[in-house]
N, C-alpha and C. Protein backbone atom coordinates (compact mmCIF):
# COMPACT_ATOMS: atom_id res chain seq x y z
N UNK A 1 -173.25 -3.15 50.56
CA UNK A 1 -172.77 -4.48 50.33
C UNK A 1 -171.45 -4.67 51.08
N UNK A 2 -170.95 -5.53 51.59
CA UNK A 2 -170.57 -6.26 52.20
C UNK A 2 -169.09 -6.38 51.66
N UNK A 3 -167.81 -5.49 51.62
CA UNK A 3 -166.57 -5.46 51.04
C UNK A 3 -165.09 -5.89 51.52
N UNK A 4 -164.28 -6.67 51.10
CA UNK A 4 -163.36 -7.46 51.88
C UNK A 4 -162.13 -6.26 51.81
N UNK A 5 -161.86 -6.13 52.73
CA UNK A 5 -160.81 -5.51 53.46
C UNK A 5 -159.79 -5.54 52.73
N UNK A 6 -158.76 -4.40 52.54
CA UNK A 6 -157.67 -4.37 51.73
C UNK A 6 -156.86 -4.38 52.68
N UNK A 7 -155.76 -5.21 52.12
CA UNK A 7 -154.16 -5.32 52.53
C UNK A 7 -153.14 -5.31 52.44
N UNK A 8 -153.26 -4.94 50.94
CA UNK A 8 -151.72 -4.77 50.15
C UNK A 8 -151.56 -3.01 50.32
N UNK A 9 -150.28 -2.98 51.08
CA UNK A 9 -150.12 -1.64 51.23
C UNK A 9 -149.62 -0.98 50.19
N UNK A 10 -148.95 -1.43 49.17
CA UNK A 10 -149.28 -0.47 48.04
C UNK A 10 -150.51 0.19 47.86
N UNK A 11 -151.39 -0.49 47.98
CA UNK A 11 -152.89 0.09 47.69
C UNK A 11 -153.25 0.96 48.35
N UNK A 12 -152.77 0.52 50.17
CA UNK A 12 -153.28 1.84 51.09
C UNK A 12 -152.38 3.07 51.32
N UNK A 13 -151.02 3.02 50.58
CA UNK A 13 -150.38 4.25 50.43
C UNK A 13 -150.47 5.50 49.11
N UNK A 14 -151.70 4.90 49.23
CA UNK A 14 -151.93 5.83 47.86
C UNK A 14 -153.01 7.07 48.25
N UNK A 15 -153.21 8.08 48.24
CA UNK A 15 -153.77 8.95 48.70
C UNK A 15 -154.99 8.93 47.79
N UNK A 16 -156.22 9.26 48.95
CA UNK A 16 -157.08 9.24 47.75
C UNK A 16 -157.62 10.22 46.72
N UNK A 17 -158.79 10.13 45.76
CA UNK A 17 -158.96 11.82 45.21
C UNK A 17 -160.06 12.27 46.19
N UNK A 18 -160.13 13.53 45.91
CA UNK A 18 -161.58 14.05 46.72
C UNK A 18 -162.35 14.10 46.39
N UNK A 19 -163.89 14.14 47.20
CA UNK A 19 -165.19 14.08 46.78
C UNK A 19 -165.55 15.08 45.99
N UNK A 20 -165.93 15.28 44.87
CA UNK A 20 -166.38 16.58 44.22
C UNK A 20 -167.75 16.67 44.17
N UNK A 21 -168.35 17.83 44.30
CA UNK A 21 -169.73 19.13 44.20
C UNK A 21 -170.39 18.25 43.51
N UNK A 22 -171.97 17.49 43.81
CA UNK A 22 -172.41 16.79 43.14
C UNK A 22 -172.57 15.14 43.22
N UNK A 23 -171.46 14.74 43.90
CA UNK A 23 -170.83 13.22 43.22
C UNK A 23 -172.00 12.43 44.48
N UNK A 24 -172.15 11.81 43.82
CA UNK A 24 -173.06 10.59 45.21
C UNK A 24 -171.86 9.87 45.29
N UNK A 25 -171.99 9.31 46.81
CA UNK A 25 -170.95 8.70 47.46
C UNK A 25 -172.10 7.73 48.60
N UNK A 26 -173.60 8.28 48.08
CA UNK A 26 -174.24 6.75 48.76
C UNK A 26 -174.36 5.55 48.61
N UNK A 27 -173.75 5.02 48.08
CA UNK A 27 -173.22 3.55 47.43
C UNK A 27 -171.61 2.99 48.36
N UNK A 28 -170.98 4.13 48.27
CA UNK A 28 -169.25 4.27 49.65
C UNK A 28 -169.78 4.16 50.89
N UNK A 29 -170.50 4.84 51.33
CA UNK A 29 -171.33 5.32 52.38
C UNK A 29 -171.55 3.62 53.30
N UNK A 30 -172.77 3.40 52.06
CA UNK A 30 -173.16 1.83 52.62
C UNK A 30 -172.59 1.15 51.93
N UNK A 31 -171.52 1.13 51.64
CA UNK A 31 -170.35 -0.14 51.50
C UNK A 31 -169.92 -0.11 53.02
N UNK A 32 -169.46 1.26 53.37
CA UNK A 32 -168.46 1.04 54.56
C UNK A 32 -169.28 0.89 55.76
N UNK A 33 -170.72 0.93 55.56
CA UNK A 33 -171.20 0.88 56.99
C UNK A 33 -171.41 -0.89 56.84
N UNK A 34 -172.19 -1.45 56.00
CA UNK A 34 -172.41 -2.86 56.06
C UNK A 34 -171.13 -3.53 55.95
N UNK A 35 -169.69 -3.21 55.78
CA UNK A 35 -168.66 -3.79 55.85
C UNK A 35 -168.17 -3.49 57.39
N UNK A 36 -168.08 -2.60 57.95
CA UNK A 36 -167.73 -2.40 59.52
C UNK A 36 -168.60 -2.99 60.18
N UNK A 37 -169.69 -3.21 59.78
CA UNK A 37 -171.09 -4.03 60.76
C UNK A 37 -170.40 -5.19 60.83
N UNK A 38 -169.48 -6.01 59.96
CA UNK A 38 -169.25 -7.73 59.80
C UNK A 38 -167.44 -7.62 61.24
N UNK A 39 -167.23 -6.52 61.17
CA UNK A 39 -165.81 -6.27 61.72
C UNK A 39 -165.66 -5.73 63.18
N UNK A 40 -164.96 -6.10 63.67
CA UNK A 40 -164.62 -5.42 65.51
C UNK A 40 -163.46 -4.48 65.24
N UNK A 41 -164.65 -3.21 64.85
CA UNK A 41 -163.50 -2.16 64.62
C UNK A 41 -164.65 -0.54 64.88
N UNK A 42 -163.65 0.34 64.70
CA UNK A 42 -165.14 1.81 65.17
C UNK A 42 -164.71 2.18 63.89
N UNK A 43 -164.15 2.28 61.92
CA UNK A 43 -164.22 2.96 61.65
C UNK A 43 -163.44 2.40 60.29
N UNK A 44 -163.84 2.90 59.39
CA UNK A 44 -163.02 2.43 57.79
C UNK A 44 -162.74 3.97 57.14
N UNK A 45 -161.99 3.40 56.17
CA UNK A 45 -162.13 4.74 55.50
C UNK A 45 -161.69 4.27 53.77
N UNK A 46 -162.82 4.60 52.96
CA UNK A 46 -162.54 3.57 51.59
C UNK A 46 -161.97 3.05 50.71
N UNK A 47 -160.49 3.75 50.87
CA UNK A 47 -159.79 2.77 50.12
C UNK A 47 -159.24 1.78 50.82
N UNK A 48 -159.67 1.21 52.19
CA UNK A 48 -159.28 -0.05 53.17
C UNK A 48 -160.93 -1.14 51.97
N UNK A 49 -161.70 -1.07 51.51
CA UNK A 49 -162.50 -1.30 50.96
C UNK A 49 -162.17 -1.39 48.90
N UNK A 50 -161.34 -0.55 48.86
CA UNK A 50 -161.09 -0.46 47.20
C UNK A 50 -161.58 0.63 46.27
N UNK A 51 -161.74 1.88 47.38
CA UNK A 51 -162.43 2.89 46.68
C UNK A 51 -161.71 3.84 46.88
N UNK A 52 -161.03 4.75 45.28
CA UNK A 52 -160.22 5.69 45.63
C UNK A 52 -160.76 7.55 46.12
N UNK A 53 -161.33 7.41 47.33
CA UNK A 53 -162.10 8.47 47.72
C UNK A 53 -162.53 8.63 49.16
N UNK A 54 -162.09 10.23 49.02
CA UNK A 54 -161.64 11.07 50.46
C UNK A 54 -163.30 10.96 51.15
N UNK A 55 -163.94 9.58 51.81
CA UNK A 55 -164.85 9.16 52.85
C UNK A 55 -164.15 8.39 53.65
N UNK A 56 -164.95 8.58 54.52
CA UNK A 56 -164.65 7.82 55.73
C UNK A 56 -166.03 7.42 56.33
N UNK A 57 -166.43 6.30 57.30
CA UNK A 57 -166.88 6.13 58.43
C UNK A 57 -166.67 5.65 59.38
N UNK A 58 -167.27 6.04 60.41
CA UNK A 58 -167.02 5.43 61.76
C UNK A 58 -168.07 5.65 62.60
N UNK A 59 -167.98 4.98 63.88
CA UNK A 59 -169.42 4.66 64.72
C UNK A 59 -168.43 4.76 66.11
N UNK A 60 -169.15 5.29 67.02
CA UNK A 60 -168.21 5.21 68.38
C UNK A 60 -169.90 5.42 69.17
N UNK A 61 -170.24 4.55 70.09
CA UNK A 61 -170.99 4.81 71.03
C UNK A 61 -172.53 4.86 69.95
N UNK A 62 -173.10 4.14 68.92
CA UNK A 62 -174.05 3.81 68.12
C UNK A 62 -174.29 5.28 67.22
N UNK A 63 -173.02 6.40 67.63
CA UNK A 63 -173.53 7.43 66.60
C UNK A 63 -172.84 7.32 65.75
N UNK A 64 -173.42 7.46 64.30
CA UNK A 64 -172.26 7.36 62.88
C UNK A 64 -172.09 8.38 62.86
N UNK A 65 -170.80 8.84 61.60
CA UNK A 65 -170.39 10.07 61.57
C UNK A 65 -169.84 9.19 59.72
N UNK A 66 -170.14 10.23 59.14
CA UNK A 66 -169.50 9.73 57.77
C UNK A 66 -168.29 11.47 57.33
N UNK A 67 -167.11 11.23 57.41
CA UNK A 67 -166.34 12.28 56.67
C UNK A 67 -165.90 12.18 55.43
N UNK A 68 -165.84 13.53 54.65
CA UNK A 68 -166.12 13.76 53.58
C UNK A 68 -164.74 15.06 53.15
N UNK A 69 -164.15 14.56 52.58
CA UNK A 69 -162.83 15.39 52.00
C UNK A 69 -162.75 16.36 53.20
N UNK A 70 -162.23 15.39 54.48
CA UNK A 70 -162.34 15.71 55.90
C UNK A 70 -160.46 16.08 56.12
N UNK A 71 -160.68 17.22 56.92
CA UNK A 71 -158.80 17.77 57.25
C UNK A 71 -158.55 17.99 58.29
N UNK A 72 -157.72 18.10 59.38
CA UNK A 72 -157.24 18.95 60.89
C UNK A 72 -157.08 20.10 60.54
N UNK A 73 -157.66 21.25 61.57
CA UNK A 73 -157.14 22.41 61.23
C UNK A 73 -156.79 22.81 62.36
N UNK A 74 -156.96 22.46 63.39
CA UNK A 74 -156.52 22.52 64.50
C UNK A 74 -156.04 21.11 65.82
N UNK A 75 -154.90 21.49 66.16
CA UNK A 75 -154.85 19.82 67.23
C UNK A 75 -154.01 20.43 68.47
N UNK A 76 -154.38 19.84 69.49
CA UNK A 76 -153.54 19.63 70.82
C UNK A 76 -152.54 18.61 71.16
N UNK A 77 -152.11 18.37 72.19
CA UNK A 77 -151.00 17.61 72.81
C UNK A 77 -150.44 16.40 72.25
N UNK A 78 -149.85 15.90 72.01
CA UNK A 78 -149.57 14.91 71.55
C UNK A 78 -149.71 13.91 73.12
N UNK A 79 -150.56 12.24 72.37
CA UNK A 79 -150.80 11.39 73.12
C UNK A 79 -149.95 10.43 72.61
N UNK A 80 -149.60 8.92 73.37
CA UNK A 80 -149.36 7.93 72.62
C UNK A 80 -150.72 6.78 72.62
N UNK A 81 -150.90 6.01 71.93
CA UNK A 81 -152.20 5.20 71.70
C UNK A 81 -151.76 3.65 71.17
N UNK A 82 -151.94 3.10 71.67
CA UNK A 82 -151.99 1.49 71.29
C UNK A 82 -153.44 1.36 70.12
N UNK A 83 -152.93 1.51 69.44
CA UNK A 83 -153.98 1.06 67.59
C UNK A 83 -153.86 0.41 67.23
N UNK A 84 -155.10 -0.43 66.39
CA UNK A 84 -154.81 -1.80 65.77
C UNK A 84 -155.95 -0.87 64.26
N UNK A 85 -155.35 -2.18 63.27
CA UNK A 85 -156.27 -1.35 62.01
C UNK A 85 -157.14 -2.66 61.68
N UNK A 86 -157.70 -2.52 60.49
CA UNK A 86 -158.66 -4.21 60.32
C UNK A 86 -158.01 -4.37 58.64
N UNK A 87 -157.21 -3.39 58.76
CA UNK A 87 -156.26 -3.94 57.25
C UNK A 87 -155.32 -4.92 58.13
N UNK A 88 -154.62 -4.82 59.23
CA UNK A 88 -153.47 -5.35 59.37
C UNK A 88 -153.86 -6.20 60.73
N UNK A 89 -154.94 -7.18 60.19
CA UNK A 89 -155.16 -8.09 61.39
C UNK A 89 -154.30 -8.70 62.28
N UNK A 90 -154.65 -8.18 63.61
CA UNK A 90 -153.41 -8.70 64.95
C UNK A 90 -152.16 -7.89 64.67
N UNK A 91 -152.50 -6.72 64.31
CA UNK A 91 -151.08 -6.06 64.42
C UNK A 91 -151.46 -4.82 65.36
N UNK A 92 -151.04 -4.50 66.61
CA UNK A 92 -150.98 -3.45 67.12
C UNK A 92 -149.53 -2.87 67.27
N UNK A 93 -150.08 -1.57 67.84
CA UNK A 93 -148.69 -0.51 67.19
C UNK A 93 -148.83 0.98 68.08
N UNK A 94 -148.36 0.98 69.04
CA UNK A 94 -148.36 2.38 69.84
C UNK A 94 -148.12 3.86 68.62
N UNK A 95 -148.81 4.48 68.99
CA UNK A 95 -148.90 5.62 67.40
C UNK A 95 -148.90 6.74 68.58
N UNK A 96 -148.26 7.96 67.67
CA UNK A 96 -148.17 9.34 68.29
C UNK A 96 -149.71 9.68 67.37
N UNK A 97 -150.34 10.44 68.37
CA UNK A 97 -151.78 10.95 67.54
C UNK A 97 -151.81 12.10 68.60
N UNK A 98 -153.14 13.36 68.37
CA UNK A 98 -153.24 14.30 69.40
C UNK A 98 -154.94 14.63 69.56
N UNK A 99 -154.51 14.57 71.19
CA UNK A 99 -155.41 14.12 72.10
C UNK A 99 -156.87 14.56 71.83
N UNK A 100 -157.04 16.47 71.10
CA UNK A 100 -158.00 16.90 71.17
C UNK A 100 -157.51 17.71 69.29
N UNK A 101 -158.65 17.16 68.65
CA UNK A 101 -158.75 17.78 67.29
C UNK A 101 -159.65 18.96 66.39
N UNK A 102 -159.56 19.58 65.83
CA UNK A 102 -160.69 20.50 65.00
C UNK A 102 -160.94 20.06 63.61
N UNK A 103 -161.97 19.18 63.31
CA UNK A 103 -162.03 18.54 61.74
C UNK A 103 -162.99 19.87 61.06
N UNK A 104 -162.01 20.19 59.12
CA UNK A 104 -163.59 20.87 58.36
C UNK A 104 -163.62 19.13 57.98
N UNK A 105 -165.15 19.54 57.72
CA UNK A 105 -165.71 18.14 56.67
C UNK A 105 -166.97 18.43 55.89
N UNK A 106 -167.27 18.19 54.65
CA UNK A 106 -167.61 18.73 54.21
C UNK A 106 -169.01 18.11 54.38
N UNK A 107 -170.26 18.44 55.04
CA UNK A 107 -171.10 17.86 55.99
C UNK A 107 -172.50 16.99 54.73
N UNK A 108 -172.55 16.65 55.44
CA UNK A 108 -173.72 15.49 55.01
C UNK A 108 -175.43 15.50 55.84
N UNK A 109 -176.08 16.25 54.93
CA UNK A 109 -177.21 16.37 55.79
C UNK A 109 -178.99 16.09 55.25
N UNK A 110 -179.29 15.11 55.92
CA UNK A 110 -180.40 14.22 55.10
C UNK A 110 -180.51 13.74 53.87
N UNK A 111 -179.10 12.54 53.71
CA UNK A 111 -178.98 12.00 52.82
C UNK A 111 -178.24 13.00 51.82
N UNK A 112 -178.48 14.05 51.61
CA UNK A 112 -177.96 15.25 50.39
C UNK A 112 -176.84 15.65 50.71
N UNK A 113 -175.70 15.94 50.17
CA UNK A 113 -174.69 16.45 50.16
C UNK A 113 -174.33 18.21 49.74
N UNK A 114 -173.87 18.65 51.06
CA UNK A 114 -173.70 19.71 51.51
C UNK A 114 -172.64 20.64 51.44
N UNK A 115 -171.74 20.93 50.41
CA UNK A 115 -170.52 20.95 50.71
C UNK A 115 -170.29 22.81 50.89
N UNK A 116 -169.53 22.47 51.42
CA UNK A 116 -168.70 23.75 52.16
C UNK A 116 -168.07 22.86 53.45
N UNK A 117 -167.14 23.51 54.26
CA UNK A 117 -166.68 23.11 55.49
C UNK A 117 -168.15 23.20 56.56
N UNK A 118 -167.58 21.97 57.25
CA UNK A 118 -168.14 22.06 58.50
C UNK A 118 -167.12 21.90 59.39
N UNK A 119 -167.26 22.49 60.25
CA UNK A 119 -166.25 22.60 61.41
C UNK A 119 -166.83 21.53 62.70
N UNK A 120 -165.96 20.94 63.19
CA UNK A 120 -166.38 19.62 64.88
C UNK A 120 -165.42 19.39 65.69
N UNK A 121 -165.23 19.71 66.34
CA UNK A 121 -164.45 19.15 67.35
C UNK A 121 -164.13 17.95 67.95
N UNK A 122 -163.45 17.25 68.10
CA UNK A 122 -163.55 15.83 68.98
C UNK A 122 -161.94 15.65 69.68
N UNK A 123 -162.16 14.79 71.04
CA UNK A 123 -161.17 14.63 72.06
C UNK A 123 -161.28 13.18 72.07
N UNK A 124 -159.94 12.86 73.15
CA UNK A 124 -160.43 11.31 73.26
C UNK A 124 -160.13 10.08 72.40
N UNK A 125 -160.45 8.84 72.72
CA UNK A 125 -161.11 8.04 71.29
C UNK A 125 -161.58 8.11 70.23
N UNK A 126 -162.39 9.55 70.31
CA UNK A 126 -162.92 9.80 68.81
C UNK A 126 -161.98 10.25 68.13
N UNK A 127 -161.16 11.20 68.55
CA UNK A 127 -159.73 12.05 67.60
C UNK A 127 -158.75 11.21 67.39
N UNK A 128 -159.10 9.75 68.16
CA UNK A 128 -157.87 9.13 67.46
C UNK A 128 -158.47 8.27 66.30
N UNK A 129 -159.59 8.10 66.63
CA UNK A 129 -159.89 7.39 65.30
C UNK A 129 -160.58 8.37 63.87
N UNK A 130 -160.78 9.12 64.10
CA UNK A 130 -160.44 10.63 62.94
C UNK A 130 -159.23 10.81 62.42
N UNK A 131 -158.50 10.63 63.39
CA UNK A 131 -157.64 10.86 62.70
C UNK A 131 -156.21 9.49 62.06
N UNK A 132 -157.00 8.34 62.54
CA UNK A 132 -156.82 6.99 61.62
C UNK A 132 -157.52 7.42 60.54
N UNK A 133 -158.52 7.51 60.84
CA UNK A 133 -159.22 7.46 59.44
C UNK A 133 -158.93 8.22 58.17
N UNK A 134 -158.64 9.81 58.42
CA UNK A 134 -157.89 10.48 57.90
C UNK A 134 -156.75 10.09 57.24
N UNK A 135 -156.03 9.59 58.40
CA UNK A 135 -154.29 9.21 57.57
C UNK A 135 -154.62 8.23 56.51
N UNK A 136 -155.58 7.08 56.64
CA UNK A 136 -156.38 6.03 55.22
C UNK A 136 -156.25 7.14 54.45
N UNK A 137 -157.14 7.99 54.38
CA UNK A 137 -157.43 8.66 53.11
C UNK A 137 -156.40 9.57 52.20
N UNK A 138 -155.16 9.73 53.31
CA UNK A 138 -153.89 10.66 52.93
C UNK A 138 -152.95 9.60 52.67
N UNK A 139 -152.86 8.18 52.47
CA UNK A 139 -152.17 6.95 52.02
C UNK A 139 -151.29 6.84 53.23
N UNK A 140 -151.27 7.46 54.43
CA UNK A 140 -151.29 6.94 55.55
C UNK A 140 -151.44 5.60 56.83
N UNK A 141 -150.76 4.55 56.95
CA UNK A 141 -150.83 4.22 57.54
C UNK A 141 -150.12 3.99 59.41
N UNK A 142 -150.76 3.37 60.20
CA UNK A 142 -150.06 3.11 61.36
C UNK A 142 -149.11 2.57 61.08
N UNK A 143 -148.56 2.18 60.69
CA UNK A 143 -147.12 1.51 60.44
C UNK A 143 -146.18 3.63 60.79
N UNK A 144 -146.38 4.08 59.63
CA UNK A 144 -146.18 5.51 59.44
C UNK A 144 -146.10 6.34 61.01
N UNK A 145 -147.19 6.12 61.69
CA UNK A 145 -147.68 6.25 63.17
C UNK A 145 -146.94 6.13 64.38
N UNK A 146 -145.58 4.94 64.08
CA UNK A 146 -145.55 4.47 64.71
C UNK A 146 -144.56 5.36 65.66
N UNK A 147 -145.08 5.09 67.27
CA UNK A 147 -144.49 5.90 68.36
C UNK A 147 -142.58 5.67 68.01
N UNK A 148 -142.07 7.13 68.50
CA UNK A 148 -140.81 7.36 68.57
C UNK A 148 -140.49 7.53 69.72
N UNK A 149 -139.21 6.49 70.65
CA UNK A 149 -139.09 6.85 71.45
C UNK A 149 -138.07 8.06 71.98
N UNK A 150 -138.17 9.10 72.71
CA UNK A 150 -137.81 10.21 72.76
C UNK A 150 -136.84 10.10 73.66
């Protein structure tokens, strides 16, 4: 269903809880995919939606990826990135993020939930929006992000 975007940053500085052993989160799942379908954006993460819980999705290039009490355990170089969020319509904001990442997440596989770490890699566009998405779920926002000049 179809969920209106949060904007009161009280709300999005709140970290969320994590998914626990068991819990269906297919109801989060397709909240956030039929809510990013209505939006010009690659990626939510649910409490931008009103849900206090460590998911995320995102779509880059028609593949989804849903993360799940998702962390860095490894990162490279620091980039700078011009980001915009779909909480903070028309606000862009140059953010320090890094370039190439190592996500666990706790994997999702035919509908059933899988937990232990999964380990993925991603560079690029995708690691920056992992790791938007991430900072949502750690009460993180781009505002927080925002580039320092050195």
């Amino acid at each position: 269903m179809i969920q209106q975007i949060v904007t009161n940053l009280k709300e999005l500085r709140r970290p969320c809880a994590e998914v626990q052993d068991g819990e269906d989160i297919s109801a989060i799942v397709e909240d956030l995919k039929d809510t990013l379908d209505t939006r010009k954006g690659y990626g939510l993460a649910a409490n931008q939606i009103g849900i206090n819980k460590k998911v995320a999705y995102y779509e880059l290039t028609k593949n989804a990826v849903v993360l799940i009490n998702p962390r860095i355990v490894e990162k490279s170089k620091k980039v700078s990135f011009r980001e915009g969020c779909l909480s903070f319509p028309g606000l862009e904001i140059i953010t320090d993020r890094y370039d190439e990442i190592v996500i666990e997440n706790s994997a999702r596989i035919a509908g059933e939930m899988k937990f232990g770490a999964r380990r993925f890699s991603a560079n690029g566009l995708e690691a920056i929006i992992i790791q938007h998405e991430i900072d949502h779920l750690n009460g993180i926002t781009i505002l927080n992000r925002k580039h320092k000049a050195r």
